[in-house]
Protein backbone atom coordinates (compact mmCIF):
# COMPACT_ATOMS: atom_id res chain seq x y z
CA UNK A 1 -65.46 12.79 38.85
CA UNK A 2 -68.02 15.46 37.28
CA UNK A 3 -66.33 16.92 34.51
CA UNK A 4 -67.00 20.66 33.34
CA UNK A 5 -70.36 20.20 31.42
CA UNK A 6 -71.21 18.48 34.71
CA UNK A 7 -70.10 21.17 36.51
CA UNK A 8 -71.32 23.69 34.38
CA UNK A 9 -74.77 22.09 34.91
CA UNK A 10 -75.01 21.93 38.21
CA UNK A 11 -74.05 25.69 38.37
CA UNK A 12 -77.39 26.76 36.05
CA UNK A 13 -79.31 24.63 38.96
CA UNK A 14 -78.44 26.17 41.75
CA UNK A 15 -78.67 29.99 40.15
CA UNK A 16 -81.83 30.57 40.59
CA UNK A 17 -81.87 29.40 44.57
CA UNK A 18 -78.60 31.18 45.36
CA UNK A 19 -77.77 34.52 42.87
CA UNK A 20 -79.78 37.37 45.07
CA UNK A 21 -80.28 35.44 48.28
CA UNK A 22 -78.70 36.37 51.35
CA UNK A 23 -77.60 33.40 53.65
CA UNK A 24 -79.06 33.30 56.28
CA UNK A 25 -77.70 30.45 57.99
CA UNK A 26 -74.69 27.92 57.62
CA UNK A 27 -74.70 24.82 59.21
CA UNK A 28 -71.38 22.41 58.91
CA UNK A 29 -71.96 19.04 60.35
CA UNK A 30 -68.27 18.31 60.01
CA UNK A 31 -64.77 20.34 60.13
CA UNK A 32 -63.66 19.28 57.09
CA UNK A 33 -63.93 17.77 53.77
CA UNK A 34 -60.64 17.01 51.82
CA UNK A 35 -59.51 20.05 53.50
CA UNK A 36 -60.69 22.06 56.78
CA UNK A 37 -63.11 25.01 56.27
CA UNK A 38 -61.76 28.55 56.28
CA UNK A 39 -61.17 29.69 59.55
CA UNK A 40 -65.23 31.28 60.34
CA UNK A 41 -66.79 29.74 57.20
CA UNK A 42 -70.14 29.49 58.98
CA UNK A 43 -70.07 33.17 60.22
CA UNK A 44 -68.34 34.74 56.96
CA UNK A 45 -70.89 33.29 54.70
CA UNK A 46 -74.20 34.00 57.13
CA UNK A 47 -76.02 37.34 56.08
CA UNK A 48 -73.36 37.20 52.52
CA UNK A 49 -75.69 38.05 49.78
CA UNK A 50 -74.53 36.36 46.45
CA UNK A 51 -74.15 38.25 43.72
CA UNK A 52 -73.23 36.03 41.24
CA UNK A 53 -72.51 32.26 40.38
CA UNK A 54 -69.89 31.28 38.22
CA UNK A 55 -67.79 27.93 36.58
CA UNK A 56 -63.76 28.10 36.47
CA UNK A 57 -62.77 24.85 34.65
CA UNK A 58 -64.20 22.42 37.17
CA UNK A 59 -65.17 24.75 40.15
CA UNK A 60 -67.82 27.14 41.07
CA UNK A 61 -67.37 30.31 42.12
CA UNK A 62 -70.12 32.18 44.56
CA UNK A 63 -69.06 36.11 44.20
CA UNK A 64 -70.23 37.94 47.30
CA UNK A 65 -71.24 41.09 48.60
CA UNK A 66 -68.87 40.94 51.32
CA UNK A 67 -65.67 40.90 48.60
CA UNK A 68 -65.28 37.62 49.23
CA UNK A 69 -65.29 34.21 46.80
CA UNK A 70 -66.90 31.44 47.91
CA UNK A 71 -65.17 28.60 45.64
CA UNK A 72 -66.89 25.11 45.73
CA UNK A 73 -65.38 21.94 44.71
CA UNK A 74 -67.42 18.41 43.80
CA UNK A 75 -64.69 16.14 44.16
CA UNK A 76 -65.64 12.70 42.72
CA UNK A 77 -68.84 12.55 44.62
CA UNK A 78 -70.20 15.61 45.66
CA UNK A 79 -73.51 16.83 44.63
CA UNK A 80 -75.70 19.96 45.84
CA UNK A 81 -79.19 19.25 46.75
CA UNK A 82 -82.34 21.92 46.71
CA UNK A 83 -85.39 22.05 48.89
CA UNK A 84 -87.91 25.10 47.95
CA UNK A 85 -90.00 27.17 49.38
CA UNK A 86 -93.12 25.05 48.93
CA UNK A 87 -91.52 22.37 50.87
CA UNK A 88 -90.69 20.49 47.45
CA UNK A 89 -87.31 18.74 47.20
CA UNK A 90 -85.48 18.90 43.99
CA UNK A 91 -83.45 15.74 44.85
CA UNK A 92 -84.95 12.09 45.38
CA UNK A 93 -81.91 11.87 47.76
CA UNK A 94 -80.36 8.71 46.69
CA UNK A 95 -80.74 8.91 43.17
CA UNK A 96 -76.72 7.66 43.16
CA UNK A 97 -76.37 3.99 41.31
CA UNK A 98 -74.15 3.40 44.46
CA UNK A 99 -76.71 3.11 47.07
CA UNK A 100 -74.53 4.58 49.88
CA UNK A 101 -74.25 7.86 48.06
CA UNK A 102 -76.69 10.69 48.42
CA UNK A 103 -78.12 9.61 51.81
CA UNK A 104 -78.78 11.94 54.38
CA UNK A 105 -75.61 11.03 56.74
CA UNK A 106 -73.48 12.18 53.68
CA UNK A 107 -75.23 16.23 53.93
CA UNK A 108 -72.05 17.71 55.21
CA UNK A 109 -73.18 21.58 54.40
CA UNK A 110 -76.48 22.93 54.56
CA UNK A 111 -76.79 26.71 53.79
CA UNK A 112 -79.94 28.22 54.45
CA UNK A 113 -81.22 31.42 51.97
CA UNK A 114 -82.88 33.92 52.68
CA UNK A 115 -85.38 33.20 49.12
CA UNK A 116 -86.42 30.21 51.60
CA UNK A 117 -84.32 27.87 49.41
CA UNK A 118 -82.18 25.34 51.62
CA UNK A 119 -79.24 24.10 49.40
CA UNK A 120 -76.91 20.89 50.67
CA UNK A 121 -73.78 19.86 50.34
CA UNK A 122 -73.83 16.18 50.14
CA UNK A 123 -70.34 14.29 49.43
CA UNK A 124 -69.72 10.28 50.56
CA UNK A 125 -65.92 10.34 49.68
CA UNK A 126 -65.13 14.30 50.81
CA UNK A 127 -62.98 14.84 48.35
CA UNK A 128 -64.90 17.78 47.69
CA UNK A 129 -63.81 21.48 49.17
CA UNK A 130 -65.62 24.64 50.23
CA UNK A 131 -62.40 27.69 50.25
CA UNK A 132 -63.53 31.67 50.86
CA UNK A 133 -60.83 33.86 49.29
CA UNK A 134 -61.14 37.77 48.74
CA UNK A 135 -63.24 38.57 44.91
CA UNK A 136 -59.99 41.06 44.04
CA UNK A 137 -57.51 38.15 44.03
CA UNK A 138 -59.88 35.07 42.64
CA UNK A 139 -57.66 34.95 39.58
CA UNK A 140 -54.60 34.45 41.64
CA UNK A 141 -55.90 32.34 44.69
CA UNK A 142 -53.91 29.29 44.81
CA UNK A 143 -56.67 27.45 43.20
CA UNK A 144 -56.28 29.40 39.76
CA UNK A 145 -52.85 31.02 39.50
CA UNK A 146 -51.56 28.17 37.14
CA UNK A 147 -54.81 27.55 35.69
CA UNK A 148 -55.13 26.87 31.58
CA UNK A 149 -57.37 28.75 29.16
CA UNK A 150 -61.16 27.96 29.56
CA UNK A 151 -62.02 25.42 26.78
CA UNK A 152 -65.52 27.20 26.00
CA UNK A 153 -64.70 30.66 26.29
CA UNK A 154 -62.62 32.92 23.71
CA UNK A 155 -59.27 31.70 25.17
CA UNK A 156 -59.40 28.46 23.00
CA UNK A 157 -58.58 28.92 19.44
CA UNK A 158 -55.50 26.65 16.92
CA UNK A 159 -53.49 29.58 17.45
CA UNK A 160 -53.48 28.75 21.26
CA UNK A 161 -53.50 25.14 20.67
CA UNK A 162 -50.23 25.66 18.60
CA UNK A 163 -48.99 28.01 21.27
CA UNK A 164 -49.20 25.74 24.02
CA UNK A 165 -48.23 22.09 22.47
CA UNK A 166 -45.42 23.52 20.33
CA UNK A 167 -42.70 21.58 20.90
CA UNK A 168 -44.25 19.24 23.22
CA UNK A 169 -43.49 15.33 22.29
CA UNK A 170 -46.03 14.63 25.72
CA UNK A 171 -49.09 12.57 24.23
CA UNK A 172 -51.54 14.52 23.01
CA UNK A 173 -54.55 13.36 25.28
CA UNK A 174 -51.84 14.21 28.21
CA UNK A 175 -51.63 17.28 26.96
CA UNK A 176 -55.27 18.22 26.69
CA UNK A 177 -55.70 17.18 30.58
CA UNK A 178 -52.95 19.22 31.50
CA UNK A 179 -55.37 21.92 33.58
CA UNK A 180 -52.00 24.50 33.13
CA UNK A 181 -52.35 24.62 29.66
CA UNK A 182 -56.23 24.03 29.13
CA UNK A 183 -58.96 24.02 32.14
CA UNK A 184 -61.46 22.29 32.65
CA UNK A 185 -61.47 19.14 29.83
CA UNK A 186 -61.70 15.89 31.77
CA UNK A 187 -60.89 12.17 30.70
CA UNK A 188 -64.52 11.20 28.83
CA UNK A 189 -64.75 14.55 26.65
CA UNK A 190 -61.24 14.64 25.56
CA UNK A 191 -62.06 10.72 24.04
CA UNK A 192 -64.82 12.26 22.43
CA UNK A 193 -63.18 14.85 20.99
CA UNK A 194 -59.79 13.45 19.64
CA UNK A 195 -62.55 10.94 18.36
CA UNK A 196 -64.65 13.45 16.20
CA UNK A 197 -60.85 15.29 15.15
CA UNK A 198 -59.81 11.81 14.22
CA UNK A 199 -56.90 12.16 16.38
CA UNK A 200 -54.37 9.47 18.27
CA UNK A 201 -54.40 10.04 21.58
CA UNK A 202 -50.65 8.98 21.95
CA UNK A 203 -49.90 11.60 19.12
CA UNK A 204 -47.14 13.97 20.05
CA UNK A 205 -48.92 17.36 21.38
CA UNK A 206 -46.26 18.81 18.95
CA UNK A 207 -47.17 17.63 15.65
CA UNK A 208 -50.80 20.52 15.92
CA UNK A 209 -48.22 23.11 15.10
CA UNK A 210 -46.19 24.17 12.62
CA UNK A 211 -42.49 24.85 12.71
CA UNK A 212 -43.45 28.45 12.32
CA UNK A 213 -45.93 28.19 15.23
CA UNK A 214 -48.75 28.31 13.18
CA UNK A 215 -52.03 25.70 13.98
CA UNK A 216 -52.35 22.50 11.51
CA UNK A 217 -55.64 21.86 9.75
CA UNK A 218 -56.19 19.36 13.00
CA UNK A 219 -55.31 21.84 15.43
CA UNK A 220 -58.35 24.36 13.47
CA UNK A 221 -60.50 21.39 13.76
CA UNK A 222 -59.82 19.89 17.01
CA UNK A 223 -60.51 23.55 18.74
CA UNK A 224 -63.85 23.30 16.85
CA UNK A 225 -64.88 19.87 18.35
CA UNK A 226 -63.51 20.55 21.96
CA UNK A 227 -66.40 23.25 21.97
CA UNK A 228 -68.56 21.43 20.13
CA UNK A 229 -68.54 18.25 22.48
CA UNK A 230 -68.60 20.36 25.54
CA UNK A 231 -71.32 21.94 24.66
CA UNK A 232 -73.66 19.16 23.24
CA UNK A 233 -72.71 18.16 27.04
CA UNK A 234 -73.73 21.17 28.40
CA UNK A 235 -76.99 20.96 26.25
CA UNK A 236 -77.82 17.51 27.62
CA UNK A 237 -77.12 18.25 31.33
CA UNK A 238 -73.70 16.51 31.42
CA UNK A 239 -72.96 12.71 31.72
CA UNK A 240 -74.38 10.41 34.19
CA UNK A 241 -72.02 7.60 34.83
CA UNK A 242 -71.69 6.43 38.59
CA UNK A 243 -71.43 9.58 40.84
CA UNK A 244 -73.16 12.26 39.28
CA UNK A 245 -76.86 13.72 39.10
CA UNK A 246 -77.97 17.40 38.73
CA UNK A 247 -79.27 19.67 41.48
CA UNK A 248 -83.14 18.53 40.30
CA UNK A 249 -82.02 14.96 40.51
CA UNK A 250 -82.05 13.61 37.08
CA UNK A 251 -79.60 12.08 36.20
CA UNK A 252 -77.48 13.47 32.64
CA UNK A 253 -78.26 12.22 29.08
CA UNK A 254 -75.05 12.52 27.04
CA UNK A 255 -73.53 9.17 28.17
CA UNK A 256 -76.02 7.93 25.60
CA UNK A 257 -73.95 9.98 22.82
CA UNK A 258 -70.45 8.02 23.56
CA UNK A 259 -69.38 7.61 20.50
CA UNK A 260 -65.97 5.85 21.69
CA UNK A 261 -65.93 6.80 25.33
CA UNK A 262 -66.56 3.60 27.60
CA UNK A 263 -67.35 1.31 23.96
CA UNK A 264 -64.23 -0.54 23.48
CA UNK A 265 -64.82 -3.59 21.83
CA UNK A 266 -67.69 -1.59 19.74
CA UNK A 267 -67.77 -0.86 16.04
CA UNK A 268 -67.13 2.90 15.33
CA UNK A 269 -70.18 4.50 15.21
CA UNK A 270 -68.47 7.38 12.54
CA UNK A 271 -70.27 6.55 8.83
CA UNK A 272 -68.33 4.62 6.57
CA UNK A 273 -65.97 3.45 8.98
CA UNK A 274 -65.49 0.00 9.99
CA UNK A 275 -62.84 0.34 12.52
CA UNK A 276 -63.48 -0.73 15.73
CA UNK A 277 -62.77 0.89 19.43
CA UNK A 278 -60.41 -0.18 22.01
CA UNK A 279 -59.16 1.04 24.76
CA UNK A 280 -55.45 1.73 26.12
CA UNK A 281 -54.59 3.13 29.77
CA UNK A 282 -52.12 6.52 30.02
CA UNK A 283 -51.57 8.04 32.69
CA UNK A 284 -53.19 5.49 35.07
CA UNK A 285 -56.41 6.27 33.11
CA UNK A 286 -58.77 4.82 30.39
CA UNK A 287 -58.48 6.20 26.91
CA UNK A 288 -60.95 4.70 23.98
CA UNK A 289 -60.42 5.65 20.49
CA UNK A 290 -60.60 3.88 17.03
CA UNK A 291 -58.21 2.11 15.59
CA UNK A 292 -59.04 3.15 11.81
CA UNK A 293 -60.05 6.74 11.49
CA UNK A 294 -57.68 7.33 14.60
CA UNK A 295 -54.86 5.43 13.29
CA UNK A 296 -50.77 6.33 13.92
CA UNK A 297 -48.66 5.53 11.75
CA UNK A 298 -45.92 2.98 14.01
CA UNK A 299 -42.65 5.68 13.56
CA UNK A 300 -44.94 8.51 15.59
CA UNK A 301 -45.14 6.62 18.78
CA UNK A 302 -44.27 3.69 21.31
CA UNK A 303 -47.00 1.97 23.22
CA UNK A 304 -45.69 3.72 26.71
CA UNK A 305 -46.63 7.06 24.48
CA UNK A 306 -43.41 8.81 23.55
CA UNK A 307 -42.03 9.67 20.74
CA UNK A 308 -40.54 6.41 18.82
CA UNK A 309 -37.53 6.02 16.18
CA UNK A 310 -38.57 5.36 12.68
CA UNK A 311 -37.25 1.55 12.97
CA UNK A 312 -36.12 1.68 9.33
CA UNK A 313 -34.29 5.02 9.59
CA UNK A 314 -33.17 4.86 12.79
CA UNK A 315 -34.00 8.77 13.12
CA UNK A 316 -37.35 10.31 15.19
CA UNK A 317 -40.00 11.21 12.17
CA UNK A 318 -42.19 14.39 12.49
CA UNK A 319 -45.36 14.69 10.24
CA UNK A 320 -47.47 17.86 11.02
CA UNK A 321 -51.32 17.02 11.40
């Protein structure tokens, strides 16, 4: 599933064929994709100008002249494709490893503008959406009302990590996915960046802040490397792993940055260590760290990720990071 760099990416590419033009046709070659279409989502949208494009977490948001939202959702396989002007496509079409992905019978919106761009919708799995939702109440919609702070804008600090995991004994890489209390950080760059923090991911959430609520050294550090990460990511047009390519159709270049993300097995690639990456499954989902400069000490936490009893003291241990 694209993750926000990803998402963030494909927003920049489709900017300059959608912010300004008018559409001035819609064309749905389906009712649905993991939900139906607003009621009219054709009609609404044709003769719409959009006046900006924007990213919440992991969706983009088309702000229109007509006070509406247009909110678009990739899903694990959806991609937008461009075709200019000059007749030039921006997409090779099925530039997908997965050969049945990015074909033609998979276009399941194609929005004409009135800059002559044509930009598609193309998603094999449909679990994608397309929502229209009036601009005054985007913040509220049912898509954002519980929605976290944004990761790489000003709501992200230690003080807010320490706000929001006080108290929590959840794992901390559960805790990071959490889209209530952060937005937007997906499975590979929270590996990455509990990697660089030298962080367990089965640490409790908890043990970033101080009895007095204050942030921990790691909780000043790992709100440095979440923006760091995200945008190197950004900076190298996202990750390219299975599903997703960019609206030109090149495919993303920071996969080749992993340091611990997909590696287990690997040596760690941080200098001077020798420890070695594995990999452990939470939450129904891969996590890879290292086992030396990402070490736990046994007391802090049980394989199934909770908090564990100090087996010589018989009482639960708590050691602020």
């Amino acid at each position: 599933m694209p993750e926000l760099p990803e998402v963030e990416t494909v927003r920049r590419g489709l900017g300059p064929a959608m912010v300004g033009a008018r559409f001035t046709r819609v064309t749905l070659r389906r009712p649905n994709l993991r939900f139906p279409f607003p009621e009219r989502f054709a009609e609404r949208l044709a003769g719409a100008t959009v006046v900006d494009l924007a990213r919440r977490a992991k969706y983009l948001t088309a702000g229109l002249d007509t006070g509406e939202t247009l909110i678009m959702h990739l899903g694990m396989s959806g991609r937008f494709d461009v075709a200019l002007p000059d007749g030039a496509n921006l997409s090779p079409g099925d530039f997908y490893l997965d050969g049945a992905l990015g074909t033609p019978k998979h276009d399941h919106v194609v929005m004409a503008m009135s800059n002559g761009a044509t930009v598609t919708y193309n998603d094999a799995r449909r679990f994608g959406f397309m929502d229209l939702v009036p601009t005054d109440g985007l913040a509220t919609c049912r898509h954002f009302a519980r929605m976290g702070v944004e990761p790489l804008g000003d709501g992200l600090s230690a003080q807010a990590i320490a706000r929001l995991f006080r108290h929590r004994i959840t794992p901390l890489k559960s805790a990071l996915l959490d889209q209530r209390l952060i937005a937007g950080l997906g499975n590979i760059y929270v590996c990455e960046a509990l990697h660089r923090a030298g962080l367990h991911p089965e640490l409790p959430a908890g043990a970033l802040a101080r009895a007095d609520g204050s942030p921990t050294p790691k909780a000043r550090l790992l709100a440095r490397v979440i923006r760091d990460v995200l945008t190197e990511a950004v900076a190298a047009g996202g990750s390219t792993l299975r599903d997703y390519v960019r609206t030109d159709g090149s495919s993303g270049a920071f996969q080749h940055r992993f340091r611990v993300y997909d590696r287990s097995g690997e040596t760690c690639t941080t200098r001077k260590c020798t420890g070695t990456v594995a990999r452990l499954v939470q939450a129904g989902r891969s996590t890879f760290y290292c086992t030396t400069c990402q070490s736990l000490p046994v007391d802090r936490v049980s394989p199934q990720g909770r908090v564990a009893h100090n087996e010589r003291t018989g009482k639960r241990s708590r050691t602020d990071c």
